[in-house]
Protein backbone atom coordinates (compact mmCIF):
# COMPACT_ATOMS: atom_id res chain seq x y z
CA UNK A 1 -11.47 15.86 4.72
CA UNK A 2 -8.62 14.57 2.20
CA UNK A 3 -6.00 16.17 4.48
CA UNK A 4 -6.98 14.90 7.53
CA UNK A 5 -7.25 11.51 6.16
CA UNK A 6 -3.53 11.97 4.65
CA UNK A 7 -2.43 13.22 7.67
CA UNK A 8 -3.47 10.39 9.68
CA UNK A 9 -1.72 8.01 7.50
CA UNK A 10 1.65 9.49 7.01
CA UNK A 11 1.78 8.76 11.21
CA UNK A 12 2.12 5.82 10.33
CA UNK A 13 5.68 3.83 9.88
CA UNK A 14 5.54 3.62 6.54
CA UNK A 15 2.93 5.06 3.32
CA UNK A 16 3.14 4.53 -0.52
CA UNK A 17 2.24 7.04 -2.81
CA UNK A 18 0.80 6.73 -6.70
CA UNK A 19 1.58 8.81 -9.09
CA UNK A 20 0.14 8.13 -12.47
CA UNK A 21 1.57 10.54 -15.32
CA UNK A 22 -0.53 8.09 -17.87
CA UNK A 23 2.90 7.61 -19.65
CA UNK A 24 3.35 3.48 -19.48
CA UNK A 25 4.11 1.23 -16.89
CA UNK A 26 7.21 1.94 -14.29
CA UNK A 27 7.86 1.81 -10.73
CA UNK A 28 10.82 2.42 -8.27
CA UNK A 29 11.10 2.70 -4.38
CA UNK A 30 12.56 5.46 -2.45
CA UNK A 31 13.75 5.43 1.40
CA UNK A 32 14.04 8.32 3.41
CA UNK A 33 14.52 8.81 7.30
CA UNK A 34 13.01 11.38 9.56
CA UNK A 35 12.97 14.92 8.70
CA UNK A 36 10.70 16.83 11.16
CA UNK A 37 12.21 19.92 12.62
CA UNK A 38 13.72 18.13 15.58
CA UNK A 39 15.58 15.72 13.72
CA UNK A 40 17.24 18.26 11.86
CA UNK A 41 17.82 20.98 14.53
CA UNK A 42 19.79 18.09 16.53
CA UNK A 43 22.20 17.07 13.52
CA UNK A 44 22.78 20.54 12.31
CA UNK A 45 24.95 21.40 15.08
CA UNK A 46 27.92 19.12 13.94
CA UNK A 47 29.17 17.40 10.54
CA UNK A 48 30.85 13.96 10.02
C-alpha cells in the first residue's frame, strides 16, 4: 500500500521528502533532472 501510494506521487513534477534524524532544526533543497534509463542511455553515447 505505502509503495503504491509513493509511486503515484513521484509521477508527479515535483515531491518533497522528510527526513527527521531528531538532531535539531535544518533544511536545504536539492534539484535533480531526469534519470530513468532512457535519459541516460541517450547521453551516454557522447561527452561535452
Amino acid at each position: 500500500k505505502a509503495e503504491m501510494k509513493a509511486s503515484e506521487i513521484m509521477k508527479g513534477d515535483e515531491f518533497s521528502v522528510t527526513v527527521d534524524l531528531n538532531a535539531g532544526s535544518s533544511g536545504f533543497k536539492m534539484l535533480t533532472c531526469d534519470l530513468t534509463d532512457e535519459y541516460v542511455h541517450i547521453n551516454a553515447d557522447y561527452r561535452t
